[in-house]
Protein backbone atom coordinates (compact mmCIF):
# COMPACT_ATOMS: atom_id res chain seq x y z
CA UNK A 1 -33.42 -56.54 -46.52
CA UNK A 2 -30.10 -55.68 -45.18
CA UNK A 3 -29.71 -52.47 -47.23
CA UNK A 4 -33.63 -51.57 -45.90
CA UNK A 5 -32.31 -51.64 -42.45
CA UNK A 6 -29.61 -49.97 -43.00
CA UNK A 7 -31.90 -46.69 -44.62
CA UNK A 8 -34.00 -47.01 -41.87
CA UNK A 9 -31.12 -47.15 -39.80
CA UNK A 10 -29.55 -43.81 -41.26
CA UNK A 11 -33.20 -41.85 -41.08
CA UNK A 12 -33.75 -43.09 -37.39
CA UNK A 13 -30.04 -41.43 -36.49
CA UNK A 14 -31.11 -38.43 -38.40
CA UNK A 15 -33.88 -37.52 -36.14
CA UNK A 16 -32.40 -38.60 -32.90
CA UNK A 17 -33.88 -37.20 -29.70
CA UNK A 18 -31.68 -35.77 -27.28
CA UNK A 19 -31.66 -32.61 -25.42
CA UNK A 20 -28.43 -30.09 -24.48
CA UNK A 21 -28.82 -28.68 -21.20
CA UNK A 22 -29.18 -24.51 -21.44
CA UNK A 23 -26.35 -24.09 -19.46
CA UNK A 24 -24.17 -25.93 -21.93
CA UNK A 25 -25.56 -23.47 -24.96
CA UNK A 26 -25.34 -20.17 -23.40
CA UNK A 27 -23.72 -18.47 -20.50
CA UNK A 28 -25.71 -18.04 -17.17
CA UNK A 29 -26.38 -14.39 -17.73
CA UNK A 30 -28.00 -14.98 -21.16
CA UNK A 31 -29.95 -17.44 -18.73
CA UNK A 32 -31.16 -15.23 -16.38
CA UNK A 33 -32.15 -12.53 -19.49
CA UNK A 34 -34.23 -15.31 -21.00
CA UNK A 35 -36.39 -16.70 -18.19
CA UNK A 36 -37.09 -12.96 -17.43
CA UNK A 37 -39.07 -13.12 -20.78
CA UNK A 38 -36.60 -10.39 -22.57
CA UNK A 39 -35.63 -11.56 -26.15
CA UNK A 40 -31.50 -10.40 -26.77
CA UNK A 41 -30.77 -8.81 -29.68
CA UNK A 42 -27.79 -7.57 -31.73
CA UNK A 43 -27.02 -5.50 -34.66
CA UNK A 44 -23.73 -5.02 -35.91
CA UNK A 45 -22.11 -2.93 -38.56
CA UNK A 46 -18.40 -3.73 -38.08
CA UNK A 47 -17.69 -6.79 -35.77
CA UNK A 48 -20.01 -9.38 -37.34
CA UNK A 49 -18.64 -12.17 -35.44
CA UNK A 50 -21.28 -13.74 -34.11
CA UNK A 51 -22.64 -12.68 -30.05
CA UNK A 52 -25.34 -14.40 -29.20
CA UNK A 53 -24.85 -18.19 -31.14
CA UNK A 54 -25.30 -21.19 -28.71
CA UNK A 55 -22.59 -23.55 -27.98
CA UNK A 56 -23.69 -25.86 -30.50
CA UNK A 57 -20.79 -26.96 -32.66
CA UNK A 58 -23.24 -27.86 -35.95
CA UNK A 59 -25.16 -24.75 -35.91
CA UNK A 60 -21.57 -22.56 -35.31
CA UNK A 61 -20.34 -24.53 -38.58
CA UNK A 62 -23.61 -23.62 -41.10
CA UNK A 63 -23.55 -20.30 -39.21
CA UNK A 64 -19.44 -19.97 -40.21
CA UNK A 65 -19.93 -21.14 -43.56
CA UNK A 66 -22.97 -18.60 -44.18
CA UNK A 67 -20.58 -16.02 -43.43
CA UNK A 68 -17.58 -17.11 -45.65
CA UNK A 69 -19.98 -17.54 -48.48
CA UNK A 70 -22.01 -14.10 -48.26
CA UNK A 71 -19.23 -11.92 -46.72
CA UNK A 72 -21.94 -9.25 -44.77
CA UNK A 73 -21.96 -6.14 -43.76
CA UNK A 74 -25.12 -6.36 -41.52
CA UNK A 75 -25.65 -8.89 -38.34
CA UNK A 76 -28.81 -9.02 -36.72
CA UNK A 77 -28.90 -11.87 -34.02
CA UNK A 78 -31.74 -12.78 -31.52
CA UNK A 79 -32.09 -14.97 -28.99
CA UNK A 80 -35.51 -16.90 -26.98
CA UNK A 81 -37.02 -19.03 -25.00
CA UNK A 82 -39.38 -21.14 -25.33
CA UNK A 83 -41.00 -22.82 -22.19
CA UNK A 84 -42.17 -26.18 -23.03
CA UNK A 85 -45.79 -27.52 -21.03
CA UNK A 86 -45.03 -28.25 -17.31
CA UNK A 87 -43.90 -32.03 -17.39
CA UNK A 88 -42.17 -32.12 -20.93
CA UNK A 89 -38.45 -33.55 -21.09
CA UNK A 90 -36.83 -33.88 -24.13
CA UNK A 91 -39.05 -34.08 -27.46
CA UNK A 92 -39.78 -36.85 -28.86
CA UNK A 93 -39.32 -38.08 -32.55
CA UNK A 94 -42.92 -37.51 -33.00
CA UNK A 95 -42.45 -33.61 -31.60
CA UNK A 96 -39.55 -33.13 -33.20
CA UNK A 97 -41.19 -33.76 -37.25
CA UNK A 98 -44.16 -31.99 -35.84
CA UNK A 99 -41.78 -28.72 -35.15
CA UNK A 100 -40.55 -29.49 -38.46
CA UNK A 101 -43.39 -29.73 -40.55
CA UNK A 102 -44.14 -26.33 -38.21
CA UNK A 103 -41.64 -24.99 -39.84
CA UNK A 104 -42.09 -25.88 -43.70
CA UNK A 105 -45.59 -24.37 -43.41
CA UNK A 106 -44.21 -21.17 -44.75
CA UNK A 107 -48.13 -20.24 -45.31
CA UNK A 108 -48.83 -19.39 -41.66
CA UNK A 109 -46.82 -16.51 -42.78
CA UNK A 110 -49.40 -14.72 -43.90
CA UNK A 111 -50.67 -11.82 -42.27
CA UNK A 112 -48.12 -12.01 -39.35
CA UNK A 113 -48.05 -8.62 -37.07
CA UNK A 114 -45.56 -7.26 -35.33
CA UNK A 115 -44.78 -4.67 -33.45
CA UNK A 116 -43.01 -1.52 -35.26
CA UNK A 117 -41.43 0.43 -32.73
CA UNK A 118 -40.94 3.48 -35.08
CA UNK A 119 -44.50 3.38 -36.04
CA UNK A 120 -45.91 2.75 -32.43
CA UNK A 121 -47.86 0.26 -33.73
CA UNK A 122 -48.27 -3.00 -34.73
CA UNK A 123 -48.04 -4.02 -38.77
CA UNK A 124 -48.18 -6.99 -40.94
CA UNK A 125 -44.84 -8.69 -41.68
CA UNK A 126 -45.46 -11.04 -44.87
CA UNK A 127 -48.56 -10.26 -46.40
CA UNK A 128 -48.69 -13.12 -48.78
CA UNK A 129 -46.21 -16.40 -48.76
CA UNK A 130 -46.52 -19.41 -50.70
CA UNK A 131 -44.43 -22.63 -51.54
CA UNK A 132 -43.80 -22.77 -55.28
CA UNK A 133 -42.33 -25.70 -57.49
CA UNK A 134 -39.23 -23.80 -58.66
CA UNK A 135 -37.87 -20.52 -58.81
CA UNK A 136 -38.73 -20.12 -62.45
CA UNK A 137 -41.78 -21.98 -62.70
CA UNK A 138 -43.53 -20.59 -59.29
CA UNK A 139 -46.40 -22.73 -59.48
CA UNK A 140 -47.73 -22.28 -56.00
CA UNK A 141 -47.72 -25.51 -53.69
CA UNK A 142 -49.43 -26.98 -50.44
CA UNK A 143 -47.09 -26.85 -47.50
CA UNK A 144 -44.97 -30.00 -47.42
CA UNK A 145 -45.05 -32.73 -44.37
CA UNK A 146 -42.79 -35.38 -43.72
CA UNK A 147 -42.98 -37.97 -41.19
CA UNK A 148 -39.20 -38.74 -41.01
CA UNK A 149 -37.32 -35.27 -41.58
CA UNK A 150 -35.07 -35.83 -43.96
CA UNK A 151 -31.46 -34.44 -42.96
CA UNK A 152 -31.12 -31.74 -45.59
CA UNK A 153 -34.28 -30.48 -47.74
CA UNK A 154 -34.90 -27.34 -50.32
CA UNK A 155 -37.82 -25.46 -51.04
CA UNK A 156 -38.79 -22.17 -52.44
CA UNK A 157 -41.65 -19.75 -51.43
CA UNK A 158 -43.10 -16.47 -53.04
CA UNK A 159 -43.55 -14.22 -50.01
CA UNK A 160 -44.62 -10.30 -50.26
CA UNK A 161 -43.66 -7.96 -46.64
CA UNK A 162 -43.93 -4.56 -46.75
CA UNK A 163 -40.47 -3.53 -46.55
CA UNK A 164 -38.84 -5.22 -49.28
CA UNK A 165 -42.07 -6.11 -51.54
CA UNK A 166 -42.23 -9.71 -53.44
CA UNK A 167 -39.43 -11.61 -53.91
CA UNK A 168 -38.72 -15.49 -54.58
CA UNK A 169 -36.68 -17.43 -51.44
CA UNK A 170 -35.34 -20.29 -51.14
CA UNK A 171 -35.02 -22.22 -47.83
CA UNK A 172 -32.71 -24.97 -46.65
CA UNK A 173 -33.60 -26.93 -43.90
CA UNK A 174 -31.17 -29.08 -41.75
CA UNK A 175 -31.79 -31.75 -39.19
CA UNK A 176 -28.76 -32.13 -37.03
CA UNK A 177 -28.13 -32.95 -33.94
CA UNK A 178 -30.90 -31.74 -31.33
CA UNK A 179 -31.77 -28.95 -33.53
CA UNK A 180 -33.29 -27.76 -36.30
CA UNK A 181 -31.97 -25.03 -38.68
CA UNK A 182 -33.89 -23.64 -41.51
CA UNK A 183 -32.21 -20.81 -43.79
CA UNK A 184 -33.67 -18.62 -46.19
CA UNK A 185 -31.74 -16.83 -48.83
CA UNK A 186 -33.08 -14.35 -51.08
CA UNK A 187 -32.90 -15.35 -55.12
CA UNK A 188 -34.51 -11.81 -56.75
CA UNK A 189 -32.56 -8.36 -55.32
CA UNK A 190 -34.53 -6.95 -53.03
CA UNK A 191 -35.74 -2.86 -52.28
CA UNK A 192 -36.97 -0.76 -49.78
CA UNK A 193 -39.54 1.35 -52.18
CA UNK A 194 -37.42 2.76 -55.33
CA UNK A 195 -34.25 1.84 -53.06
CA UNK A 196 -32.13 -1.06 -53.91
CA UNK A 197 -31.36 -2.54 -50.71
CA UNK A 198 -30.09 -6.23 -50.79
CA UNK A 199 -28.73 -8.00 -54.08
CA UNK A 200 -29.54 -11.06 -55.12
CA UNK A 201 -28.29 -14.18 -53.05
CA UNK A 202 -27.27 -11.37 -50.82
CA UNK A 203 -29.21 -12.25 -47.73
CA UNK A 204 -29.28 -14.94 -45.08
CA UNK A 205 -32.09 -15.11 -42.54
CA UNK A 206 -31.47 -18.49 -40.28
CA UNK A 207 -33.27 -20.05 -37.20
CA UNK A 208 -31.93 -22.86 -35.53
CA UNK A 209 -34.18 -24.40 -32.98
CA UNK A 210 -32.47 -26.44 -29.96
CA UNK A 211 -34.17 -28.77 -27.97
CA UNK A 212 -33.08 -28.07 -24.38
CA UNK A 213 -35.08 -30.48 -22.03
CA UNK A 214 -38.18 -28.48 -20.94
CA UNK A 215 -37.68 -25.55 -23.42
CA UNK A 216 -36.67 -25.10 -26.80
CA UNK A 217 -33.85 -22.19 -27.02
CA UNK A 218 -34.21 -20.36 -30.80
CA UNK A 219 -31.09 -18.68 -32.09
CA UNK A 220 -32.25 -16.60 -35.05
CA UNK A 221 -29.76 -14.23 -37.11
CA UNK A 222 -30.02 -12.01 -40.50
CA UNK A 223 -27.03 -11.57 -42.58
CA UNK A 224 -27.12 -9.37 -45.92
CA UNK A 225 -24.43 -7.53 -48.21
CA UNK A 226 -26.46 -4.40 -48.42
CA UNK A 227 -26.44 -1.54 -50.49
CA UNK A 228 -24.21 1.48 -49.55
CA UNK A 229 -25.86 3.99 -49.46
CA UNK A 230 -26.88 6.82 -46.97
CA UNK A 231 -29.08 5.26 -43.95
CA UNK A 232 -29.86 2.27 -45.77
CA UNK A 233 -27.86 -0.06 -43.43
CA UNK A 234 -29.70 1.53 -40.52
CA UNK A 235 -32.97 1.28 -42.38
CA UNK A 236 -32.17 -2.51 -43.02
CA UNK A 237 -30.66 -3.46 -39.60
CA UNK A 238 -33.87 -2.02 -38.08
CA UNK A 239 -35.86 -4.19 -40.38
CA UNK A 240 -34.13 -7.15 -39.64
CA UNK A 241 -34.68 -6.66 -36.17
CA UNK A 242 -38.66 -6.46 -37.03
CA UNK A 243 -38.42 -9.82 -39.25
CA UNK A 244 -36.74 -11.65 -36.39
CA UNK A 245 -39.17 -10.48 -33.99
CA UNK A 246 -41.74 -11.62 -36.18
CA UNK A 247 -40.35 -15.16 -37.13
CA UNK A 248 -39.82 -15.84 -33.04
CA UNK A 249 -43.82 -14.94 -32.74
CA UNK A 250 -44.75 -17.07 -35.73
CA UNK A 251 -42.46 -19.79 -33.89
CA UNK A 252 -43.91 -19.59 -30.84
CA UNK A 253 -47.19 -20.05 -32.05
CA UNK A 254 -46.32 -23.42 -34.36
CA UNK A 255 -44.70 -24.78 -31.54
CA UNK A 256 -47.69 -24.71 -29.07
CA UNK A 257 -49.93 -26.41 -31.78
CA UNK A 258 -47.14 -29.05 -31.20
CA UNK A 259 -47.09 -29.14 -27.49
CA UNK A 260 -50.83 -28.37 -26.56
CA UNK A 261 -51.78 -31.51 -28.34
């Protein structure tokens, strides 16, 4: 019985509500940016020190250790706001594994548009993703759901966009602290056409969502060791900037089937 408690002890502290006030995360002009509905973004080429991060110590270290690991030569950050229903404080264990289990359903990927600003119009992102059992076997799977989150968690997903084609990912989620960070990392190289763009375990796309009282502030940033060649960092940086686009509208959209409940 005692070692039962003390389980349920260790999962309760893993999903502990508590909120960080926004002006603790991020400075007051980032702020102002934000409630004015404008989503920040980066790219960098040479200082890839991080810009737009929030004060959060956890997320800094995962970030930091991404970037020790992978050693990039691209940065794409973004930063936005989400505006939580008038009335709601800080979530609540339930919300939070909701926003979680928002966030393993890697299906809702499918068919995602955004807005290409070199086309002038808008385009799909992914247009297939599944869960699979294992990088090798990639027998597709039903979204998983959890309703404790566990603290750390892996899963792989076959997903097709039309800038890099199909490719095998694995994603790493992480429950710490009044967030939620969730990092994919690319296991098959990947190419832009004939192009080969981004090695193998050479990228790092993560999203960290905060809870910050009545809105949830997501931090998302792309990190690759790309290919050398004429324009293709440009090519790629621009890209990123699409996929993060993309992944803050497919955000947005799982979290109000959380909060319009």
């Amino acid at each position: 019985m005692k070692k039962l408690f003390l389980v349920l002890l260790t999962l309760s502290a893993a999903v502990s509500a508590f909120s960080i006030p926004l002006e603790e995360l991020i400075s007051p002009d980032k702020i102002r940016v934000l409630l004015a509905g404008e989503r920040p973004t980066e790219i960098q080429f040479k200082d890839l020190s991080p810009h737009l991060i929030p004060n959060h110590s956890g997320l800094k270290q995962l970030l930091s250790r991404i970037q020790t690991e992978l050693g990039p030569s691209v940065m794409v950050e973004t930063l936005y706001l989400y505006k939580k229903p008038a009335g709601a404080g800080d979530w609540t264990r339930a919300e939070q594994a909701d926003l979680y289990n928002q966030a393993l359903a890697l299906s809702t990927l499918a068919g995602l548009q955004y807005y290409s600003a070199t086309r002038g119009s808008m385009r799909t992102f992914y247009e297939t993703s599944t869960v699979i059992d294992s990088p090798s076997g990639k027998k597709p799977q039903g979204d998983p759901l959890y309703t404790v989150p566990p603290a750390e968690l892996t899963i792989y997903a076959r997903q097709k966009d039309l800038t890099f084609g199909e490719n095998i990912y694995q994603y790493n989620y992480h429950v710490i602290p009044g967030a939620i960070v969730f990092i994919q990392q690319n296991l098959t190289s990947m190419t832009a056409g004939i192009i080969p763009a981004v090695g193998k375990n050479k990228l790092r796309s993560a999203v960290a969502v905060i809870d910050a009282g009545g809105y949830l502030l997501v931090y998302a940033a792309s990190m690759a060791k790309a290919a050398a060649l004429p324009g293709i960092r440009d090519r790629i940086g621009n890209s990123f900037s699409n996929r993060a686009e993309a992944i803050l509208t497919w955000f947005s959209g799982q979290a109000d089937k959380v909060f319009a409940q």
